[in-house]
C-alpha atoms as a PDB file:
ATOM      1  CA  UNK A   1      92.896  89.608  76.834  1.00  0.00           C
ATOM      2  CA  UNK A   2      89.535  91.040  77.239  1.00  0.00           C
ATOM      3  CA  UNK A   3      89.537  94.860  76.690  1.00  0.00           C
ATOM      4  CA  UNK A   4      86.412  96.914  78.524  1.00  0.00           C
ATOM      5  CA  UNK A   5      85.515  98.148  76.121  1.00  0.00           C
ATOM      6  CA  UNK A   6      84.835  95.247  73.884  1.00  0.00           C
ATOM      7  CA  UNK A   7      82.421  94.263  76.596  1.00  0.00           C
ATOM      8  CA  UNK A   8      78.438  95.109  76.547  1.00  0.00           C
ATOM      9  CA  UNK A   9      78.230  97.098  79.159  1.00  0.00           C
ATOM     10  CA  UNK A  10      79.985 100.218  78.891  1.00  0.00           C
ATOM     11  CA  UNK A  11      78.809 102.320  81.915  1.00  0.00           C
ATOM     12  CA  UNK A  12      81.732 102.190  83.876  1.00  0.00           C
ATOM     13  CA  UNK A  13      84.455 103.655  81.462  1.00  0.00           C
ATOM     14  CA  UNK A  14      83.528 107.491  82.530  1.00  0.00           C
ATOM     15  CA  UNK A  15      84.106 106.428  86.600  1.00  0.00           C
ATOM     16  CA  UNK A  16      86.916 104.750  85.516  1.00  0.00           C
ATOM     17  CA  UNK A  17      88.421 107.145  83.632  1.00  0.00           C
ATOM     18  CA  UNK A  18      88.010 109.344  86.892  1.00  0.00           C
ATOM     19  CA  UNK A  19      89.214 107.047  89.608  1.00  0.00           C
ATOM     20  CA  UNK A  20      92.555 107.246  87.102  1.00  0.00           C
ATOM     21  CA  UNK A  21      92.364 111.052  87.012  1.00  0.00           C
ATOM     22  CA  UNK A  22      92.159 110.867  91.101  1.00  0.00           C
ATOM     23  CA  UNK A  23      94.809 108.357  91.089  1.00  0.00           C
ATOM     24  CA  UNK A  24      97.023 111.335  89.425  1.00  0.00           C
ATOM     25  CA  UNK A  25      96.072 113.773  91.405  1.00  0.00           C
ATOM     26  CA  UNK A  26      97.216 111.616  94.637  1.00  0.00           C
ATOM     27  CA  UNK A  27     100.625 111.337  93.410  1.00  0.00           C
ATOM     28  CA  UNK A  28     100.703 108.400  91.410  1.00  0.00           C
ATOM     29  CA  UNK A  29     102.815 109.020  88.095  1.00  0.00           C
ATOM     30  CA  UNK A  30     103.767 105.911  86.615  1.00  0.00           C
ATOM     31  CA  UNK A  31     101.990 106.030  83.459  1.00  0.00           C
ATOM     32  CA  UNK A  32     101.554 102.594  82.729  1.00  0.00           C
ATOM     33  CA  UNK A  33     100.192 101.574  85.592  1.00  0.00           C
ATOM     34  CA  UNK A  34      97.644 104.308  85.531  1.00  0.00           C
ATOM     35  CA  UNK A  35      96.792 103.019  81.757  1.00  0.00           C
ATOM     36  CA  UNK A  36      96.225  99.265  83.385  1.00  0.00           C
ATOM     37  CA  UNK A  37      94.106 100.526  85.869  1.00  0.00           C
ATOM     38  CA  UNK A  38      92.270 102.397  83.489  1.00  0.00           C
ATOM     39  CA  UNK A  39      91.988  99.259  81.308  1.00  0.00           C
ATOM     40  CA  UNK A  40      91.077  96.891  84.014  1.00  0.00           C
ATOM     41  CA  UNK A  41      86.887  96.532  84.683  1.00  0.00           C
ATOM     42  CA  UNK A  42      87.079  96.811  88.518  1.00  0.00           C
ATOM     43  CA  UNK A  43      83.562  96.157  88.714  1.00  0.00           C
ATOM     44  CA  UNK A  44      83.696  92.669  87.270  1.00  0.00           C
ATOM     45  CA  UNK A  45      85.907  91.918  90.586  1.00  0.00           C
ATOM     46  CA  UNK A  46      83.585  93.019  93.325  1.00  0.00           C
ATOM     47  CA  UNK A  47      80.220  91.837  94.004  1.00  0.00           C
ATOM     48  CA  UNK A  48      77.179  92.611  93.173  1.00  0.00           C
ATOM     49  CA  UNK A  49      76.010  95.203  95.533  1.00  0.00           C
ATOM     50  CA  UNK A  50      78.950  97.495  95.524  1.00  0.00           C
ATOM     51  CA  UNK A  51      79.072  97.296  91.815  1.00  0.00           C
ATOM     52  CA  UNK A  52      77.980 100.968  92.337  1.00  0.00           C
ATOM     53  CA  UNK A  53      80.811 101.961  94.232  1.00  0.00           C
ATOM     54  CA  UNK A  54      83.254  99.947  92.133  1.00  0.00           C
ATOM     55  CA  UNK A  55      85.283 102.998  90.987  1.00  0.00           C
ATOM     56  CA  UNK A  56      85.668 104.900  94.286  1.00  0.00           C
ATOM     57  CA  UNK A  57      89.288 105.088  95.703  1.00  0.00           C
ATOM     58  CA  UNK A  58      88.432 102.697  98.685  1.00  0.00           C
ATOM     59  CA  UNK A  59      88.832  98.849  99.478  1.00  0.00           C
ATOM     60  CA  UNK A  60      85.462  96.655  99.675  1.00  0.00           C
ATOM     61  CA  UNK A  61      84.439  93.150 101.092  1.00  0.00           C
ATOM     62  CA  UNK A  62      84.571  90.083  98.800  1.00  0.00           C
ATOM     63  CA  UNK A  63      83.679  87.363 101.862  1.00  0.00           C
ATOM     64  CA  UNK A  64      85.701  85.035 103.445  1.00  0.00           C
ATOM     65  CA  UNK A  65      86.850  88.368 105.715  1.00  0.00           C
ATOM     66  CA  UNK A  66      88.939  89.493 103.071  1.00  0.00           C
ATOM     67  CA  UNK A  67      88.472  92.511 100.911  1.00  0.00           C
ATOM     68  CA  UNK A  68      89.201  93.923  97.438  1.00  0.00           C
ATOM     69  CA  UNK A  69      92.046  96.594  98.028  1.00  0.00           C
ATOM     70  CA  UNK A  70      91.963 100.279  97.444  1.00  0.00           C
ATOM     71  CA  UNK A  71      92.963 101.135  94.270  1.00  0.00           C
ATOM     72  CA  UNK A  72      95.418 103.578  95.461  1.00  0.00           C
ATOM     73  CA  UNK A  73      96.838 100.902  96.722  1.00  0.00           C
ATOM     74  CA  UNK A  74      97.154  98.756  94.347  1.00  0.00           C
ATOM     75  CA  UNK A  75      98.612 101.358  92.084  1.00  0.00           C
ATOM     76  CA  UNK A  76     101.336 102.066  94.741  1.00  0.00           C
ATOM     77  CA  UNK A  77     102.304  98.825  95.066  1.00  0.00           C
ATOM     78  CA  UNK A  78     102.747  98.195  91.339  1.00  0.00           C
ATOM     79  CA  UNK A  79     104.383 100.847  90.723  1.00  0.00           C
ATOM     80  CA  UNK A  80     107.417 100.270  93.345  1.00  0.00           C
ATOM     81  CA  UNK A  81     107.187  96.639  91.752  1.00  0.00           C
ATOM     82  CA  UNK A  82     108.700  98.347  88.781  1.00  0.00           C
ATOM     83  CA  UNK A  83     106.925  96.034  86.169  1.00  0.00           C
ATOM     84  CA  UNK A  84     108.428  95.858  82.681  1.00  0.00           C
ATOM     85  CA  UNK A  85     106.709  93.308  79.862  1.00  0.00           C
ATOM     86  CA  UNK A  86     107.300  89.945  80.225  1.00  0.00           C
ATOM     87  CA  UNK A  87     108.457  90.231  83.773  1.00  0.00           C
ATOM     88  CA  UNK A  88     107.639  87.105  86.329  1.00  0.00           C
ATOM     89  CA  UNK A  89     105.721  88.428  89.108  1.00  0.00           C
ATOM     90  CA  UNK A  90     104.302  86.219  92.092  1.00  0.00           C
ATOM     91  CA  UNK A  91     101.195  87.397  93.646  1.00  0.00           C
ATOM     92  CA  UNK A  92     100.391  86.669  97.677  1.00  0.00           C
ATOM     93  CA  UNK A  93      97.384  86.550  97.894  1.00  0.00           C
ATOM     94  CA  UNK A  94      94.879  86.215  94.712  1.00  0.00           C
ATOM     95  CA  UNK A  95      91.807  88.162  96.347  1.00  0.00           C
ATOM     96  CA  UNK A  96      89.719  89.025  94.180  1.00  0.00           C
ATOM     97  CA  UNK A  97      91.832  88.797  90.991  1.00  0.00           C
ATOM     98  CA  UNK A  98      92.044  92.649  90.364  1.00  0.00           C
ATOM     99  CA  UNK A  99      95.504  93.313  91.267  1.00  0.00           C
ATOM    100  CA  UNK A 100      96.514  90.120  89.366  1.00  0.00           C
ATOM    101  CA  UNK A 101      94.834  91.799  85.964  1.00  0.00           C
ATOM    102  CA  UNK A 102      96.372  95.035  86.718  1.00  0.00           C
ATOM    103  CA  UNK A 103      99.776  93.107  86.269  1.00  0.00           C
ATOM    104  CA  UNK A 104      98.432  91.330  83.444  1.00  0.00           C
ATOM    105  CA  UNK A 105      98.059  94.837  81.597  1.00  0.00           C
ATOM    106  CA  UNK A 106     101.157  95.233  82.442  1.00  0.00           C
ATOM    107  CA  UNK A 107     102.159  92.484  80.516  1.00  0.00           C
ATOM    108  CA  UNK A 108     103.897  90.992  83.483  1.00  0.00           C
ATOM    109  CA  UNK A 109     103.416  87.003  83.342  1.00  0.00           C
ATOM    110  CA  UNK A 110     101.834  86.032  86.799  1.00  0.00           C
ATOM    111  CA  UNK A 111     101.747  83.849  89.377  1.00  0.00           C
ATOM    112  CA  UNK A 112      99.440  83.783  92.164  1.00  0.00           C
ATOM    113  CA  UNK A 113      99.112  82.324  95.337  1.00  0.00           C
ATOM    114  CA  UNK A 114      95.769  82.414  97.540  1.00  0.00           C
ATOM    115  CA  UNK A 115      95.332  80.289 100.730  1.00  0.00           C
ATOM    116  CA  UNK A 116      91.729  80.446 100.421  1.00  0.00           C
ATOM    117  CA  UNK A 117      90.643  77.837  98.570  1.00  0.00           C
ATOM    118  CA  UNK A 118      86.923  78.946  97.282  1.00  0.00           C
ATOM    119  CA  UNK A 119      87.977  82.672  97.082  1.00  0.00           C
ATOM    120  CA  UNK A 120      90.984  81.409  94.647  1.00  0.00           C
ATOM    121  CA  UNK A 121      88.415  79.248  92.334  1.00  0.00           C
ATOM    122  CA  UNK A 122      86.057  82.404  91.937  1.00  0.00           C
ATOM    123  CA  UNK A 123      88.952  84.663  91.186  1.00  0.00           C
ATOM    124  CA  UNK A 124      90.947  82.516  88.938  1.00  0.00           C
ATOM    125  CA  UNK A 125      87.455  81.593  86.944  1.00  0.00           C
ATOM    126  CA  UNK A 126      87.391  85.052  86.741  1.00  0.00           C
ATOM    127  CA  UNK A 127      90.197  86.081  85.169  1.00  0.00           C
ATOM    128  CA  UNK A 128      90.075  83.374  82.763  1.00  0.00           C
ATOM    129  CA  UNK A 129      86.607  84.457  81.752  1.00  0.00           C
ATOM    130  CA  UNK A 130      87.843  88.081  81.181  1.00  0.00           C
ATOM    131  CA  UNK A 131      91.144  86.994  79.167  1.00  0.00           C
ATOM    132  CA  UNK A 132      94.017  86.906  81.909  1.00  0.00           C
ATOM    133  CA  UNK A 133      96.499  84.168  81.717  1.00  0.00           C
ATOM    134  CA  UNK A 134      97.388  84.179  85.653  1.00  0.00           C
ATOM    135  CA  UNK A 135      98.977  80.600  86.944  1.00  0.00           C
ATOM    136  CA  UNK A 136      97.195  79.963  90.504  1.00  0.00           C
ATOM    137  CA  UNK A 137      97.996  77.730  92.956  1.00  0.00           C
ATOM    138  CA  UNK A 138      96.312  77.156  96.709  1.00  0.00           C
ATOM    139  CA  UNK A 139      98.206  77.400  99.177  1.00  0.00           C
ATOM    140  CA  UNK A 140      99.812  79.080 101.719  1.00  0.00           C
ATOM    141  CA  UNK A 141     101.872  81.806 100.189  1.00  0.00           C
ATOM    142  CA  UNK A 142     104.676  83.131 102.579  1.00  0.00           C
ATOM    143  CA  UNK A 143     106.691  79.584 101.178  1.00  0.00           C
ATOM    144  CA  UNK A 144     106.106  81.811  97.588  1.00  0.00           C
ATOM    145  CA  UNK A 145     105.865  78.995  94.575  1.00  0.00           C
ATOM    146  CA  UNK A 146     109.465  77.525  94.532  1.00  0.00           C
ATOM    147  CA  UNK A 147     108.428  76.155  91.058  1.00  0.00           C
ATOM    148  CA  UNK A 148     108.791  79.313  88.840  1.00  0.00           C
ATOM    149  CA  UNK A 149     111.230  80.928  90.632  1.00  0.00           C
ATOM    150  CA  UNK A 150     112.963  82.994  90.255  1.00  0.00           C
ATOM    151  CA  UNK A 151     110.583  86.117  90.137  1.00  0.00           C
ATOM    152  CA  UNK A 152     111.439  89.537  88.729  1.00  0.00           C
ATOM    153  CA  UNK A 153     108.633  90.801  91.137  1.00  0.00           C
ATOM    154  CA  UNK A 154     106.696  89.417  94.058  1.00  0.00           C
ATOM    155  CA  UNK A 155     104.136  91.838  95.551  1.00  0.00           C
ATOM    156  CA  UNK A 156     102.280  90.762  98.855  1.00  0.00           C
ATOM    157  CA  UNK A 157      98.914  91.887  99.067  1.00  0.00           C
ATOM    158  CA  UNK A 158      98.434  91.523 102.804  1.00  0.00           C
ATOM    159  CA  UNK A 159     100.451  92.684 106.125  1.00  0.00           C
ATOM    160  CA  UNK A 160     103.073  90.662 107.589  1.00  0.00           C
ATOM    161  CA  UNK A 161     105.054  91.080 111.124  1.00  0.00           C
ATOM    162  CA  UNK A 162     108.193  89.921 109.306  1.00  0.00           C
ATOM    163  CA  UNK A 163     109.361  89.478 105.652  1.00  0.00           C
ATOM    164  CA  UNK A 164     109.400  85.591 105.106  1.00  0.00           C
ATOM    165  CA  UNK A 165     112.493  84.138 104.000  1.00  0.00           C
ATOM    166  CA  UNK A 166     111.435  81.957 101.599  1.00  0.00           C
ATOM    167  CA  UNK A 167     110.305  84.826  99.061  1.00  0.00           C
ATOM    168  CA  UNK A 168     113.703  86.473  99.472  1.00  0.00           C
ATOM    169  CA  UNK A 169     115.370  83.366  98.568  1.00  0.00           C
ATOM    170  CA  UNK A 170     112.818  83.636  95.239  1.00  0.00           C
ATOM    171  CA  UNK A 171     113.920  86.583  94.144  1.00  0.00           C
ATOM    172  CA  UNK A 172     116.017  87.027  90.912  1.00  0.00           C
ATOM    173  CA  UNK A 173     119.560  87.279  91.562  1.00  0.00           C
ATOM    174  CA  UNK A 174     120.934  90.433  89.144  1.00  0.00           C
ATOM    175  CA  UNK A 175     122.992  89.277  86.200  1.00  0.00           C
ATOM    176  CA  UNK A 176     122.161  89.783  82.703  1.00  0.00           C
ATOM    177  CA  UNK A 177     118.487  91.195  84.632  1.00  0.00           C
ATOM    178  CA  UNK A 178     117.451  93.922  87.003  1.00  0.00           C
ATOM    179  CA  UNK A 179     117.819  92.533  90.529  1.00  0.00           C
ATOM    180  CA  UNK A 180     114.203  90.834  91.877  1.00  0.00           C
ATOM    181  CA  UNK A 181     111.587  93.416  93.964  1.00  0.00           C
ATOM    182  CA  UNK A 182     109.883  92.167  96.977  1.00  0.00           C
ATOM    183  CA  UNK A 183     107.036  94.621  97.793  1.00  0.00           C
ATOM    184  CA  UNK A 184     105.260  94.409 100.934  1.00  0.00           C
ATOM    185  CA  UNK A 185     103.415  96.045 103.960  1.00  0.00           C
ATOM    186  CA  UNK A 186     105.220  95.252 107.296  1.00  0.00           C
ATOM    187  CA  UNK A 187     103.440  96.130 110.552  1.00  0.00           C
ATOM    188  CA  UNK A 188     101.388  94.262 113.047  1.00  0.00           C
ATOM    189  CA  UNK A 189      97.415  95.426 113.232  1.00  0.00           C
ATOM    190  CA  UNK A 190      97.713  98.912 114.234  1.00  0.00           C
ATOM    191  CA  UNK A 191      99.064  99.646 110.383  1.00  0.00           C
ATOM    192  CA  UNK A 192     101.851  98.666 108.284  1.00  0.00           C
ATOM    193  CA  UNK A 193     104.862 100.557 106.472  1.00  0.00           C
ATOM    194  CA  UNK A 194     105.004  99.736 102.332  1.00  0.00           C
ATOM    195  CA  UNK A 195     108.027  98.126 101.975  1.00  0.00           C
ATOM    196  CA  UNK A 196     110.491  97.442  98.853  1.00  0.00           C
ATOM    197  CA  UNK A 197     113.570  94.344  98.891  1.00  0.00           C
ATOM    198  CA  UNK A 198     116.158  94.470  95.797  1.00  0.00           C
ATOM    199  CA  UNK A 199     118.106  91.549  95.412  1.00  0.00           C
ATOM    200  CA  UNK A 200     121.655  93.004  94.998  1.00  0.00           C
ATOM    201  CA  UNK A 201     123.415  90.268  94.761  1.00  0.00           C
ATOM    202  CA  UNK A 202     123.709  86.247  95.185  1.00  0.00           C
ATOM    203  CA  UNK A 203     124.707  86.740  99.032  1.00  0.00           C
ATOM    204  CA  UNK A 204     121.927  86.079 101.806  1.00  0.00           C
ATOM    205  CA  UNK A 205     122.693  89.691 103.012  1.00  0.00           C
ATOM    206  CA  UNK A 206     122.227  90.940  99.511  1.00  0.00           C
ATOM    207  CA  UNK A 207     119.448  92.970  99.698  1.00  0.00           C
ATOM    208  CA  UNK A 208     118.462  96.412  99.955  1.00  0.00           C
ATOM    209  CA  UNK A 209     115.425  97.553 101.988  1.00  0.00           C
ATOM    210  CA  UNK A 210     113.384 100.635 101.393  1.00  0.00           C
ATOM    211  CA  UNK A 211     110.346 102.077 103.433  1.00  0.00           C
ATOM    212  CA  UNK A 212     107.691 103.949 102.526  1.00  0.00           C
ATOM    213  CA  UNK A 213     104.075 105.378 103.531  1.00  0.00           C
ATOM    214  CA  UNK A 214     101.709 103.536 105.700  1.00  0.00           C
ATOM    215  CA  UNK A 215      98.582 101.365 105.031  1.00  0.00           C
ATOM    216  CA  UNK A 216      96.200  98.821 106.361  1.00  0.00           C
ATOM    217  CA  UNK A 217      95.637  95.551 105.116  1.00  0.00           C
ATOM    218  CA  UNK A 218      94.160  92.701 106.404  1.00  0.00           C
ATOM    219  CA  UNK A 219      96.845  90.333 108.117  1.00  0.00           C
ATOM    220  CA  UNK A 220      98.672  87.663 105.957  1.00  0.00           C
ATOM    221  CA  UNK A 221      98.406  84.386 107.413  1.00  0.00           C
ATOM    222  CA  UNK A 222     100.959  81.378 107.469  1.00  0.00           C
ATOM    223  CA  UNK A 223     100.560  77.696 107.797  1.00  0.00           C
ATOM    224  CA  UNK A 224     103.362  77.440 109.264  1.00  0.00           C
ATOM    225  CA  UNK A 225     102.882  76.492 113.199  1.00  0.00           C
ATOM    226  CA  UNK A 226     104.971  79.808 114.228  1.00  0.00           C
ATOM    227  CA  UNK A 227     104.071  81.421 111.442  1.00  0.00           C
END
């Protein structure tokens, strides 16, 4: 894949080199997910005006009323995700591709789901310009992608009232692997709790459920008629 700094423009490699440093500083310890976000160009994923502000620590807008997620966040959420190489991770919610590459680096293999059709073309051009092998799909992703189940990882990139059922039933069962990860903000609009499902088991009470801190994110949205 694509490396920064085999691209032309270099300019960005001091601010991103801080927004890791800050990204320490805030708690975040996993090493290798600080070295994908310090590998990742963040500004090829927003748009043009706020290319400037491309390595602060805060979330911007990429249309279509969604937005391009802190990368605090994004480094939180990866890191519960416990990622190891050649893991399969679903993605809710493409965005703007970034937290998709971040995986990539990872060297997760990923799967992502966006329900917004024109956002998901830009985004998965994207990534296939800059060298990331992410499988998209439209559609609406609380059903998951039954296809390449089952996942070693699914993180949700928006907030949900409730944890939908269909991406606990795609979850890696533990055998000869680690147990699948679900990680996901839970909360209505006033702010969500990050949350974190192992799979335990092959029962449909065989999960374990961990909170942690809160966040905002935009709301995920189902097709489903009471969804």
């Amino acid at each position: 894949m694509a490396s920064p700094d085999d691209r032309p423009d270099r300019r960005f490699r001091r601010r991103r080199q801080r927004l890791v440093d800050q990204l320490r500083e805030r708690g975040i310890d996993d090493e290798r997910v600080l070295e994908a976000i310090g590998a990742v160009p963040r500004h090829e994923f927003v748009a043009p005006a706020f290319k400037s502000r491309a390595y602060a620590d805060e979330a911007l807008p990429i249309g279509m009323d969604q937005t391009i997620s802190q990368p605090f966040t994004v480094a939180y959420e990866t890191s519960l995700l416990e990622v190891e190489p050649d893991d399969r991770v679903l993605e809710v919610g493409t965005g703007s591709g970034y937290q998709a590459a971040v995986l990539c680096e990872m060297g997760a293999r990923v799967f992502s789901v966006e329900r917004h059709k024109p956002l998901l073309e830009r985004s998965a051009q994207l990534l296939a310009d800059l060298g990331y092998q992410v499988r998209t799909r439209h559609g609406d992703g609380t059903n998951g992608w039954p296809a390449f189940a089952p996942y070693d990882g699914i993180v949700v990139t928006a907030a949900a009232p409730d944890i939908p059922d269909p991406l606990l039933r795609q979850l890696r069962e533990p055998n000869e692997h680690r147990g699948g990860r679900l990680v996901i903000p839970v909360g209505g609009s006033g702010g969500q709790r990050m949350t974190r499902i192992r799979r335990t088991g092959s029962g449909v009470h065989d999960y374990e459920r961990e909170e942690f801190h809160s966040f905002r994110f935009v709301p995920l949205v189902s097709d489903e008629p009471n969804g």
